[in-house]
Protein backbone atom coordinates (compact mmCIF):
# COMPACT_ATOMS: atom_id res chain seq x y z
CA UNK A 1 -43.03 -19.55 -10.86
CA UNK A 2 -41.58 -22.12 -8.55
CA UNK A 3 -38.16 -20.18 -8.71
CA UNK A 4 -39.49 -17.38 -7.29
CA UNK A 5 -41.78 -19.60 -4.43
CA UNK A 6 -38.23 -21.12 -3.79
CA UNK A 7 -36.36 -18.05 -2.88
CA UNK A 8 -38.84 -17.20 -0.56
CA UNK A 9 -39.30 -19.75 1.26
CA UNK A 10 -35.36 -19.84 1.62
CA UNK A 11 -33.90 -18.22 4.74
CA UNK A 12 -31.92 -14.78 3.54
CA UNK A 13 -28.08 -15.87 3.63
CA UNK A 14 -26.72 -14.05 7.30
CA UNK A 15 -22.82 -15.00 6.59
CA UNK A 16 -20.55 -14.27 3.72
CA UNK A 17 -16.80 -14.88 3.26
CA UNK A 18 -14.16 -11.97 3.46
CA UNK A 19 -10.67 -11.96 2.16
CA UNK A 20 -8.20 -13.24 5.30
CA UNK A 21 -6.25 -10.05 3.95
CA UNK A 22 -6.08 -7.01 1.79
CA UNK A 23 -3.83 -7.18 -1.49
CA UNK A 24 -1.38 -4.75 0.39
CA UNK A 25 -1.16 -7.06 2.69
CA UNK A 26 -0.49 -10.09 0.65
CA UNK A 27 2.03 -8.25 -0.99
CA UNK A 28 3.64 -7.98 2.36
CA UNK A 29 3.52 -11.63 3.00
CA UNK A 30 5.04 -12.38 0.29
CA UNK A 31 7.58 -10.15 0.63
CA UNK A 32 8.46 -11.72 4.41
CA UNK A 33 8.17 -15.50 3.07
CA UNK A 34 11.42 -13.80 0.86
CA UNK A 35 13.15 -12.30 3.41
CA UNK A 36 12.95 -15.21 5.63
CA UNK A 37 12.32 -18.51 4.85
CA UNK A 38 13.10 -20.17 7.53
CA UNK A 39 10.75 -18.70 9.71
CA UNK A 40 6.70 -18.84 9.83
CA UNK A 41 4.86 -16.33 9.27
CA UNK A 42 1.24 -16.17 10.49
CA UNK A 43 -1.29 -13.28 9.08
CA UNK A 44 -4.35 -11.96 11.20
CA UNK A 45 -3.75 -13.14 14.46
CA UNK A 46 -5.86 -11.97 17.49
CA UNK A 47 -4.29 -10.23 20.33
CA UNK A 48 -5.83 -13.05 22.55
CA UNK A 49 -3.49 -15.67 20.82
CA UNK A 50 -0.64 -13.57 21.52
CA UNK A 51 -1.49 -12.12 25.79
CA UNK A 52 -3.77 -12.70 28.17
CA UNK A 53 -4.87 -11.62 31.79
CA UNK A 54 -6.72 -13.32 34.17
CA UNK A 55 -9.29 -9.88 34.60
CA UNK A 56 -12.36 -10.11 32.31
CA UNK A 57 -12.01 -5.79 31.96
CA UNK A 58 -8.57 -5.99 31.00
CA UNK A 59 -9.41 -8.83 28.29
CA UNK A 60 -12.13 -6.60 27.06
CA UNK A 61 -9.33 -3.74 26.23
CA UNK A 62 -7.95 -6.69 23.84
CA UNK A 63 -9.90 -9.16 22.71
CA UNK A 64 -11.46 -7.89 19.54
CA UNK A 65 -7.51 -6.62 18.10
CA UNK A 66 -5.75 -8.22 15.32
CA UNK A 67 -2.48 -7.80 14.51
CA UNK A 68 -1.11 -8.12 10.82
CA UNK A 69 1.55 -10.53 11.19
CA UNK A 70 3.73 -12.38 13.80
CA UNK A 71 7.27 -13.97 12.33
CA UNK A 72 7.69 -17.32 13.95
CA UNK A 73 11.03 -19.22 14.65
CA UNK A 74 11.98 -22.83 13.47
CA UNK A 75 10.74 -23.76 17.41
CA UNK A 76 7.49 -21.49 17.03
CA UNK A 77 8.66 -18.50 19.20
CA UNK A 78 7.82 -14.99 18.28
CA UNK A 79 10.46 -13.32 16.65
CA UNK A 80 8.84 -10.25 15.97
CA UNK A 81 5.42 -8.87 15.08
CA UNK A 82 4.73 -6.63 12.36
CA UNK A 83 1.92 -4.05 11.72
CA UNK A 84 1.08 -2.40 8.05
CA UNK A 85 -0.15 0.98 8.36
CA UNK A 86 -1.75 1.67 5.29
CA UNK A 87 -3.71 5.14 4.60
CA UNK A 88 -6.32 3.35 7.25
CA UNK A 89 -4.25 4.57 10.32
CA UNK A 90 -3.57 7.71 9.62
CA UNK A 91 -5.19 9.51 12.36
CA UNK A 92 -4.99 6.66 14.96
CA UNK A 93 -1.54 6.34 16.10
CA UNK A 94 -2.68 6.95 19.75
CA UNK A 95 -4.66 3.48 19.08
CA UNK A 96 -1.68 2.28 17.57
CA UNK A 97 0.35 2.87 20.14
CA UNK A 98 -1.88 1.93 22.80
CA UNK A 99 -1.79 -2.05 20.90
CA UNK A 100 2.12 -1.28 20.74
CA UNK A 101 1.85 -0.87 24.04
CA UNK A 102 -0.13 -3.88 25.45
CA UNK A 103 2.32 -6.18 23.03
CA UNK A 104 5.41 -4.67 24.53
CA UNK A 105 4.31 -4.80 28.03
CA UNK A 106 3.71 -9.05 27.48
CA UNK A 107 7.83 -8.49 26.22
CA UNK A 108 6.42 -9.19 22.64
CA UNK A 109 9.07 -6.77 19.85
CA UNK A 110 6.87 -4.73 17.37
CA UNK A 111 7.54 -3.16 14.31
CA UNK A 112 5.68 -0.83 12.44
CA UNK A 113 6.00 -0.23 8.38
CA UNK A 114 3.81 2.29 6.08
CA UNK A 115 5.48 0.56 2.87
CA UNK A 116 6.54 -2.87 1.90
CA UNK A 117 10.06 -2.95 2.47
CA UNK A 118 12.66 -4.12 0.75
CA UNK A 119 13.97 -8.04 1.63
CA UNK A 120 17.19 -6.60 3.04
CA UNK A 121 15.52 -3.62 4.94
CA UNK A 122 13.31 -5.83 6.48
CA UNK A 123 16.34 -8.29 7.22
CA UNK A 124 18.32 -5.38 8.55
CA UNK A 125 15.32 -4.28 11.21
CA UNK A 126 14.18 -7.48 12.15
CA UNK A 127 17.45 -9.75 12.42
């Protein structure tokens, strides 16, 4: 009986964890750690880390956005970044390419695959 007093009188739990990414996603990761290793790779990272503009409305248009992964140099300069596109996107390539868009108008590269590449594909688009 006092098990069940206890879990009332305990507020209801608001925030849960979430996987940083999907499995297709890791596999990806890992993939890039192969193909080049003596880069960084960051996963997830919000728009806002990446551009910014001093207008509040033209934040707006960005600062929710995540992009999969940026490749880092030895000196922490963006090499590239690089967007997944699983099933998810199909349908939204006009949002796609409007993020494409805001990335490549900051002079950011971006590169888009629907599959994991291979090592040497990946070494062949990105290098």
């Amino acid at each position: 009986m006092l098990l069940v007093a206890a879990s009332y009188l305990r507020p209801k739990q608001k925030y849960f964890p979430k996987k940083v990414i999907t499995p297709f996603e890791a596999k990806m990761f890992a993939r890039l750690k192969q193909a080049f290793p003596e880069h960084h790779i960051l996963a997830q990272v919000a728009f806002s880390a990446l551009i910014t503009n001093s207008n509040y409305k033209i934040r707006s248009r960005f600062n929710r956005k995540v992009t999969d992964f940026v490749l880092l140099d030895q000196q922490m300069n963006v090499v590239i970044i690089i967007e997944l596109d699983d099933p998810t996107h199909i349908g939204k390539e006009s949002e796609d390419a409007e993020r494409d868009a805001m990335l490549l108008e900051a002079g950011y590269q971006v590169i888009r695959y629907t599959e994991i590449p291979s090592i040497r594909q990946l070494q062949q688009d990105i290098l």
